[in-house]
C-alpha atoms as a PDB file:
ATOM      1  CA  UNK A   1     -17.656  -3.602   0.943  1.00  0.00           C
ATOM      2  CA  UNK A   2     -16.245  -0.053   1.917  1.00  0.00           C
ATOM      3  CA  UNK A   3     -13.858   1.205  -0.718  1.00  0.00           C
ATOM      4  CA  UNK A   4     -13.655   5.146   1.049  1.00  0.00           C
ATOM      5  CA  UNK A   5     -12.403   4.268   4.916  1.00  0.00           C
ATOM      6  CA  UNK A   6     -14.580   4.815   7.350  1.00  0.00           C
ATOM      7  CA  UNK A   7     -15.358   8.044   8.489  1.00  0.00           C
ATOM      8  CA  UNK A   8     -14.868   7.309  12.272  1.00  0.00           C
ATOM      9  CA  UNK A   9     -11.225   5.535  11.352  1.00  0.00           C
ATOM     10  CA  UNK A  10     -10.561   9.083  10.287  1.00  0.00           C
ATOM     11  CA  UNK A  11     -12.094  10.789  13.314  1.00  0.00           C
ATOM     12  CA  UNK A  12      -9.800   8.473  15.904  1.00  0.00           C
ATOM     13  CA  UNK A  13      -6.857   8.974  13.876  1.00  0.00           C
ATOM     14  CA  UNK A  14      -6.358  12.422  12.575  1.00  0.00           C
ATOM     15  CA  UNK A  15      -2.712  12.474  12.619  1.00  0.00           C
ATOM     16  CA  UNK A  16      -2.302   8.915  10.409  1.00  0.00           C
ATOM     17  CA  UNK A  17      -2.078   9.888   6.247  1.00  0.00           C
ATOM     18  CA  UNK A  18      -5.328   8.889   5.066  1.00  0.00           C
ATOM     19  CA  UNK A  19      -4.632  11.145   1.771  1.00  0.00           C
ATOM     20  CA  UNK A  20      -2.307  13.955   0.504  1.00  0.00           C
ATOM     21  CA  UNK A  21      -3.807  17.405  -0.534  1.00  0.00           C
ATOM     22  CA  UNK A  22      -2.513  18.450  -3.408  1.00  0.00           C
ATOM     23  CA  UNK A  23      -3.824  21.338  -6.742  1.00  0.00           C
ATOM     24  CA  UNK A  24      -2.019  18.497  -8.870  1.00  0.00           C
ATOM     25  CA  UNK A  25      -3.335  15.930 -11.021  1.00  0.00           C
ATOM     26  CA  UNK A  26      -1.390  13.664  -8.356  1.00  0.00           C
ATOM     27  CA  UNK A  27      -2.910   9.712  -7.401  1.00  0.00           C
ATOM     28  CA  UNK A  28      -0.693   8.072  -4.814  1.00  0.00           C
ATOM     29  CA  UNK A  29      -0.243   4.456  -5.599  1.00  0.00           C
ATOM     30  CA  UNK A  30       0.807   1.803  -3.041  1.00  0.00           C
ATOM     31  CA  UNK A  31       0.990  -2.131  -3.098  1.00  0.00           C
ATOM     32  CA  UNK A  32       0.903  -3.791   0.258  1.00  0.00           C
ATOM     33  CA  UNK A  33       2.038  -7.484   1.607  1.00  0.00           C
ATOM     34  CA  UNK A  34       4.936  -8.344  -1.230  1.00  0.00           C
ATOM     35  CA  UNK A  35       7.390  -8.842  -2.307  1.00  0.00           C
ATOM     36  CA  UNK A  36       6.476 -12.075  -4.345  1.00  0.00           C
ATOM     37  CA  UNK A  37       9.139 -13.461  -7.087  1.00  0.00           C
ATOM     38  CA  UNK A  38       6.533 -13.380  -9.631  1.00  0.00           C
ATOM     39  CA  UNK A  39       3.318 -10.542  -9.023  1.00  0.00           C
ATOM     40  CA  UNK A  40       5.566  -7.689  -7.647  1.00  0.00           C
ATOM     41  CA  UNK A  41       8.195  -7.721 -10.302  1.00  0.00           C
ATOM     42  CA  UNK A  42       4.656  -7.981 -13.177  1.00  0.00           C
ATOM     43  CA  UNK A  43       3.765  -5.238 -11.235  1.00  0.00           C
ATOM     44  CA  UNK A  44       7.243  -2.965 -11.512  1.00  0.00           C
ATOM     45  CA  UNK A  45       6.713  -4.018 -15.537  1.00  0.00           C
ATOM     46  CA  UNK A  46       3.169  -2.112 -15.959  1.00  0.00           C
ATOM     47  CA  UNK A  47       4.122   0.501 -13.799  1.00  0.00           C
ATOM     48  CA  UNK A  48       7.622   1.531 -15.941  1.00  0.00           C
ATOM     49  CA  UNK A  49       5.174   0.994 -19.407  1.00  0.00           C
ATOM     50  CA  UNK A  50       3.022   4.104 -17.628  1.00  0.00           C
ATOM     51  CA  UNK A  51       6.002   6.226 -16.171  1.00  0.00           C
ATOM     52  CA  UNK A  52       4.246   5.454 -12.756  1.00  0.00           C
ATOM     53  CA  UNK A  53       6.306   5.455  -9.239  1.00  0.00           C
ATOM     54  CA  UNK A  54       4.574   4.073  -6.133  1.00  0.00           C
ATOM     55  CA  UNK A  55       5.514   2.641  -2.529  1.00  0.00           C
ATOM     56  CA  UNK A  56       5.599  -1.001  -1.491  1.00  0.00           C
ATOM     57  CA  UNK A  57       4.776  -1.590   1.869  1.00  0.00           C
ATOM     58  CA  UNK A  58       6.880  -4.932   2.477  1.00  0.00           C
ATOM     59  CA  UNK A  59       6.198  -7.509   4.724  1.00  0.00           C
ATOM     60  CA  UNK A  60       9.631  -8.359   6.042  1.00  0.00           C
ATOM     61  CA  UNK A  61       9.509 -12.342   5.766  1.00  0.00           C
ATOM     62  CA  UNK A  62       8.866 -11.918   2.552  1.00  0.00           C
ATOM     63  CA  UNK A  63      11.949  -9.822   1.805  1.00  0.00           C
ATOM     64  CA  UNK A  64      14.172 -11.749   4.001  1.00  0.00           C
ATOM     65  CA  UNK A  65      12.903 -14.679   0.972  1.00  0.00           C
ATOM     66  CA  UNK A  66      12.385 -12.417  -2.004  1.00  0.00           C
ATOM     67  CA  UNK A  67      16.232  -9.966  -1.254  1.00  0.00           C
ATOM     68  CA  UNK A  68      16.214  -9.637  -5.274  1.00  0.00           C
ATOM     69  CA  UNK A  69      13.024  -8.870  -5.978  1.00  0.00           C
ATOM     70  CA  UNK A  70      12.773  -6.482  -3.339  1.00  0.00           C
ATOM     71  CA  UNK A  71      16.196  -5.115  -4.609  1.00  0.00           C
ATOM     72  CA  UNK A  72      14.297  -4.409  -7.870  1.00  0.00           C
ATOM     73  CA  UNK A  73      11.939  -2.437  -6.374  1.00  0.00           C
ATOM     74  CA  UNK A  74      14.266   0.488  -5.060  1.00  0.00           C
ATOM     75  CA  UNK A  75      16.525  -0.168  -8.343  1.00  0.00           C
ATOM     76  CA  UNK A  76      13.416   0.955 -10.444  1.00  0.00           C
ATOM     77  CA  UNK A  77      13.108   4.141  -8.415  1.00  0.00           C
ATOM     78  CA  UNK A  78      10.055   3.238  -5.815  1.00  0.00           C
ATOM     79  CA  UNK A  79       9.946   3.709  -2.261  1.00  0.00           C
ATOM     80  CA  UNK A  80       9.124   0.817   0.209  1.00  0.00           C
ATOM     81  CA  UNK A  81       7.564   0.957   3.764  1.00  0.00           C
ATOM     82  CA  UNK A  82       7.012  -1.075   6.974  1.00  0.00           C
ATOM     83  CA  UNK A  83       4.460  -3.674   7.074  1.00  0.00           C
ATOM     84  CA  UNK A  84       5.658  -5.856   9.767  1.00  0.00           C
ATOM     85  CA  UNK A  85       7.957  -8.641   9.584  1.00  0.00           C
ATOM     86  CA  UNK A  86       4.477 -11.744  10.157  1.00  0.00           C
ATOM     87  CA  UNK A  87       1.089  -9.122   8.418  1.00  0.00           C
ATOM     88  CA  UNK A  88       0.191  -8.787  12.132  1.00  0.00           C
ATOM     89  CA  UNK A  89      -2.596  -7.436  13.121  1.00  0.00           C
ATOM     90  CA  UNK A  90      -2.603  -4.890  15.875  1.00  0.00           C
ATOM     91  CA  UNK A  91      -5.717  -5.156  17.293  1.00  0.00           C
ATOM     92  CA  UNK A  92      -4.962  -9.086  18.229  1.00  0.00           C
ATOM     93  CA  UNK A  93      -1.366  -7.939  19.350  1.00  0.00           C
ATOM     94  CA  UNK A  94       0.318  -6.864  22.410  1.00  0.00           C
ATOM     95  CA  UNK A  95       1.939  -3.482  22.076  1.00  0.00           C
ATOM     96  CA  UNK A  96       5.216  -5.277  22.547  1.00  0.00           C
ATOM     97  CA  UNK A  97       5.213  -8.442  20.465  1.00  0.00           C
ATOM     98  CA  UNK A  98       4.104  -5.745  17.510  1.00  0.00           C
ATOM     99  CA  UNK A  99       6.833  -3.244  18.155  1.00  0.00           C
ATOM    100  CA  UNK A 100       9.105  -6.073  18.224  1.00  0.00           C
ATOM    101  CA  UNK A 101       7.875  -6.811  14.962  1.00  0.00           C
ATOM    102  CA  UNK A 102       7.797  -4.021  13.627  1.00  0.00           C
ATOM    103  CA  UNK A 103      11.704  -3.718  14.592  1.00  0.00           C
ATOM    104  CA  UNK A 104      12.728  -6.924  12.845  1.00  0.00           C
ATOM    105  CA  UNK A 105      10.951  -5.905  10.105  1.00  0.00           C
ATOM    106  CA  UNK A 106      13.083  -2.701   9.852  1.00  0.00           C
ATOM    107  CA  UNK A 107      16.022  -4.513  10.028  1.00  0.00           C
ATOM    108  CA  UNK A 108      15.433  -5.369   6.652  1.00  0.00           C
ATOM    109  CA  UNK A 109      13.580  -2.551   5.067  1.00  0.00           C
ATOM    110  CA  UNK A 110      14.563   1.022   5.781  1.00  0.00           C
ATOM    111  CA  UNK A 111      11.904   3.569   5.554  1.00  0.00           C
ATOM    112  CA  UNK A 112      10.039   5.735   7.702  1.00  0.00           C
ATOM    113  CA  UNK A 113       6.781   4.705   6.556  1.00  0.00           C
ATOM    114  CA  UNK A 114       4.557   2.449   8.045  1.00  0.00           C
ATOM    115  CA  UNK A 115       1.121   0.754   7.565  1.00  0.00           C
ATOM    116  CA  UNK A 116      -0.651  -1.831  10.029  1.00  0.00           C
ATOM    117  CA  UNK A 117      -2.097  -4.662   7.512  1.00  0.00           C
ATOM    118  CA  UNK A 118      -5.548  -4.647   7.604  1.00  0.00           C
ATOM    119  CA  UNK A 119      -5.675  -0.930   8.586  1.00  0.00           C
ATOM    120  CA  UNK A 120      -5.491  -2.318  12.173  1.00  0.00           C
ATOM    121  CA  UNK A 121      -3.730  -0.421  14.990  1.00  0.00           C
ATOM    122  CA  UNK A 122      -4.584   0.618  18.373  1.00  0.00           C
ATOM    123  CA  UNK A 123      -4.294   3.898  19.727  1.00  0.00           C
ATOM    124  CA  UNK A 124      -1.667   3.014  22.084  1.00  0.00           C
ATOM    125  CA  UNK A 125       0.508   1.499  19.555  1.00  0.00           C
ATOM    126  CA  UNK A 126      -0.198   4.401  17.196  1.00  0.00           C
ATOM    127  CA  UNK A 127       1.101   7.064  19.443  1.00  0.00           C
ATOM    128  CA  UNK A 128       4.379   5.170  20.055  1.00  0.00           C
ATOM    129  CA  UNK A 129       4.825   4.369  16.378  1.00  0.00           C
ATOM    130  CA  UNK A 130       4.492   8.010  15.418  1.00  0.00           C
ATOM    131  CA  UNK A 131       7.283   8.813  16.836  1.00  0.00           C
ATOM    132  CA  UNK A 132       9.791   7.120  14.119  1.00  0.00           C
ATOM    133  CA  UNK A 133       6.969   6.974  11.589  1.00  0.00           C
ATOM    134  CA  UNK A 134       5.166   8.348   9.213  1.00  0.00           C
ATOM    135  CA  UNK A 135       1.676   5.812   9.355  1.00  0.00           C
ATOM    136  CA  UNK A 136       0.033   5.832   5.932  1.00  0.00           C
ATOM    137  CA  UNK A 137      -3.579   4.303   5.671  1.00  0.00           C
ATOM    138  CA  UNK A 138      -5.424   4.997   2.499  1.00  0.00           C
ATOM    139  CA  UNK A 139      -8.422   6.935   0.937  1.00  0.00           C
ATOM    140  CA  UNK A 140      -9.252   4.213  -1.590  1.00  0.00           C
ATOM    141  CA  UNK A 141      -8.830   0.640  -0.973  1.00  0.00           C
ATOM    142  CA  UNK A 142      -9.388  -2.131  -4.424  1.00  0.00           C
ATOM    143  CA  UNK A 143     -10.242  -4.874  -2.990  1.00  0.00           C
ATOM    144  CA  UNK A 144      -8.504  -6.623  -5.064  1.00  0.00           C
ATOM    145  CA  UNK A 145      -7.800  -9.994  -2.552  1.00  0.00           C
ATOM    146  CA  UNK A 146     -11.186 -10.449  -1.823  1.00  0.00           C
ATOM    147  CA  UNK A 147     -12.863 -14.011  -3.724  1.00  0.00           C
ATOM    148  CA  UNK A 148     -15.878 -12.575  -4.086  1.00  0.00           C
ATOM    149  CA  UNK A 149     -14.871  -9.238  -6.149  1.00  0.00           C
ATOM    150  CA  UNK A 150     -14.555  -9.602  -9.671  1.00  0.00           C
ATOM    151  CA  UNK A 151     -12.013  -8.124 -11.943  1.00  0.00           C
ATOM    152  CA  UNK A 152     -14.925  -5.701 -13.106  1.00  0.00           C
ATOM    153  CA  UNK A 153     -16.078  -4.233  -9.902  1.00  0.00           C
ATOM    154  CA  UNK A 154     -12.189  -4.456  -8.325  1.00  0.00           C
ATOM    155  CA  UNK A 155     -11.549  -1.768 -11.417  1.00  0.00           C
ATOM    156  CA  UNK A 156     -15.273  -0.029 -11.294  1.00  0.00           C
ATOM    157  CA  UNK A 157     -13.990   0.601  -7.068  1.00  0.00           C
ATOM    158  CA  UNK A 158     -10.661   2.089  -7.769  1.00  0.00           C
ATOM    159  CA  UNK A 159     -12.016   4.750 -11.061  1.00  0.00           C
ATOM    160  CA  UNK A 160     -14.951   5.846  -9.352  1.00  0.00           C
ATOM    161  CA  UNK A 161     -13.300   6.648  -5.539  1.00  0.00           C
ATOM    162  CA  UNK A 162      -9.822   8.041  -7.226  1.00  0.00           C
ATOM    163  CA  UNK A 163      -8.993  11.452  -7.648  1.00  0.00           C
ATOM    164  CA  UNK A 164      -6.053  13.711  -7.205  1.00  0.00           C
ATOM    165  CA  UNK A 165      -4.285  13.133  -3.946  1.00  0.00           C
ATOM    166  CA  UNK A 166      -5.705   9.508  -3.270  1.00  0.00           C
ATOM    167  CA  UNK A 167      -3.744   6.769  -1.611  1.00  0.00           C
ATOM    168  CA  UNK A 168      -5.213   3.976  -3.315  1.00  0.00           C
ATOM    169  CA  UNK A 169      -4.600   0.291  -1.977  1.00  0.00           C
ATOM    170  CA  UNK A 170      -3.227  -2.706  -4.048  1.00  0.00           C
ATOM    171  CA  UNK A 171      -1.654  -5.699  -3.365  1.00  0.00           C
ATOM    172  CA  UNK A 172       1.167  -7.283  -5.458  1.00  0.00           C
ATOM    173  CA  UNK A 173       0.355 -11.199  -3.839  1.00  0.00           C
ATOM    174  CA  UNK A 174      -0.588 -14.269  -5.436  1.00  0.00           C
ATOM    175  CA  UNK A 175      -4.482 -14.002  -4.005  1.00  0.00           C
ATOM    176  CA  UNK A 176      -4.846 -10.651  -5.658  1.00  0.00           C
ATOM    177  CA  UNK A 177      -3.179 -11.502  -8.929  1.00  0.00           C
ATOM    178  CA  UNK A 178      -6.036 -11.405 -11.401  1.00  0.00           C
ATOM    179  CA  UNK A 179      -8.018  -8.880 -10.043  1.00  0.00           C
ATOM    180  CA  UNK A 180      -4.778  -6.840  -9.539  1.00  0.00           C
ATOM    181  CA  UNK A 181      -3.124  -6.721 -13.409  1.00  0.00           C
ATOM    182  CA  UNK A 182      -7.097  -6.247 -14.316  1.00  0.00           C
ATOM    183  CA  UNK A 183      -7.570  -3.140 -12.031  1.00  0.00           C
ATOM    184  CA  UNK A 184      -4.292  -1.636 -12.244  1.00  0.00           C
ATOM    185  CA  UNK A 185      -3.701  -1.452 -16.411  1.00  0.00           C
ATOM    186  CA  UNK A 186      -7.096  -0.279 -16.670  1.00  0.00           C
ATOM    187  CA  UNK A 187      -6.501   2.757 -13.902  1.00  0.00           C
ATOM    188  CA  UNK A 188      -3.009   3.464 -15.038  1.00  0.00           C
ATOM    189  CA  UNK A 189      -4.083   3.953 -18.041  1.00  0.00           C
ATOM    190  CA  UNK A 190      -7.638   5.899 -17.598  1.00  0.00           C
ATOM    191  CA  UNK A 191      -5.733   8.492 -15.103  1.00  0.00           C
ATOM    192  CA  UNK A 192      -2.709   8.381 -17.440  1.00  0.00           C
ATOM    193  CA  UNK A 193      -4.866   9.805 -20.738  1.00  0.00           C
ATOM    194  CA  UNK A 194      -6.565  12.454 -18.005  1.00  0.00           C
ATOM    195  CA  UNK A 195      -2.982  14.006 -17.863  1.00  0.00           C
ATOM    196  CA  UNK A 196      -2.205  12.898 -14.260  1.00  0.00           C
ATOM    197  CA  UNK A 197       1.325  11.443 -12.661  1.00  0.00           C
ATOM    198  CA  UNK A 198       2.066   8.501 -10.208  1.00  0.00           C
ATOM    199  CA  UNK A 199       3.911   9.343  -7.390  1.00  0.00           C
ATOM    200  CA  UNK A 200       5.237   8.018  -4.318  1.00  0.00           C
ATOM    201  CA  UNK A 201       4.124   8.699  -0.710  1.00  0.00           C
ATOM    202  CA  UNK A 202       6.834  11.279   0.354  1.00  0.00           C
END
């Protein structure tokens, strides 16, 4: 399983944010396909215990169910992006069914960022989407909804691949719960002893 994306995503797509340079002791967290009632507002508890902001890219079906928890999330100081209204994937999508999508999912959350679940866009709808967005991918992706990871090697990925400027992938659903409380105590507070800071994708 890749945790670093691949090199030739990178090559295609030079203009998406695949990591921010920064001199800082600086780890970008984000949490993709929430907001869930339950894991996402667990998730806003660890993260105030370690002083740690991130971004939640939303899926907008679930806020459209979840208005309160996803309420909580800007309340608590965190920034939220675009992750289409249905998790569609772009690759098995026309370019206007995903825009569309992509629009109703705005309609809900307000942001300029965007990321295509699964890390899947097309070319085509990349170029139109830059435009109005910012499209944030990631440097270091957990794992942690996969079965067959354990809680172990779901933490081992996201210590060993992290450093300062990462954009490291979790995901505040129901699939990823145990590998993602596991994972993300453990890394908040490794980083957090090592003198670095949370922040949001800006």
């Amino acid at each position: 399983m890749r945790v670093k994306p691949p090199y030739l995503a990178r090559l295609v797509f030079p203009n998406l944010l695949w990591e921010i340079p920064t001199q800082e002791k600086e780890i970008f967290l984000t949490f993709d396909d929430g907001p869930h009632p339950e894991i996402t507002m667990r998730t806003l508890e660890l993260l105030d215990e370690f002083d740690a902001k991130a971004t939640f890219f939303c899926v907008g079906e679930n806020v459209e169910n979840h208005p309160g928890t996803f309420a909580a999330i800007l309340e608590q100081g965190h920034r939220v992006g675009n992750h289409t209204y249905n998790h569609l994937n772009g690759w098995k999508t026309s370019n206007a069914e995903y825009f569309g999508n992509i629009a109703r999912c705005a309609e809900r959350v307000n942001s300029e960022l965007f990321r295509p679940p699964f890390g899947r866009i097309k070319l085509s709808q990349a170029k139109v989407l830059r435009k109005q967005y910012k499209i944030v991918m990631w440097s270091v992706l957990s794992w942690d909804f996969h079965p067959k990871v354990s809680r172990g090697q779901c933490l081992e990925n996201v210590l060993r691949y992290t450093g300062p400027g990462s954009v490291l992938v979790l995901h505040d659903s129901l699939k990823a719960e145990e590998n993602l409380f596991h994972a993300l105590h453990g890394l908040l507070k490794h980083f957090k002893e090592q003198g670095f800071a949370f922040r949001p994708v800006g």
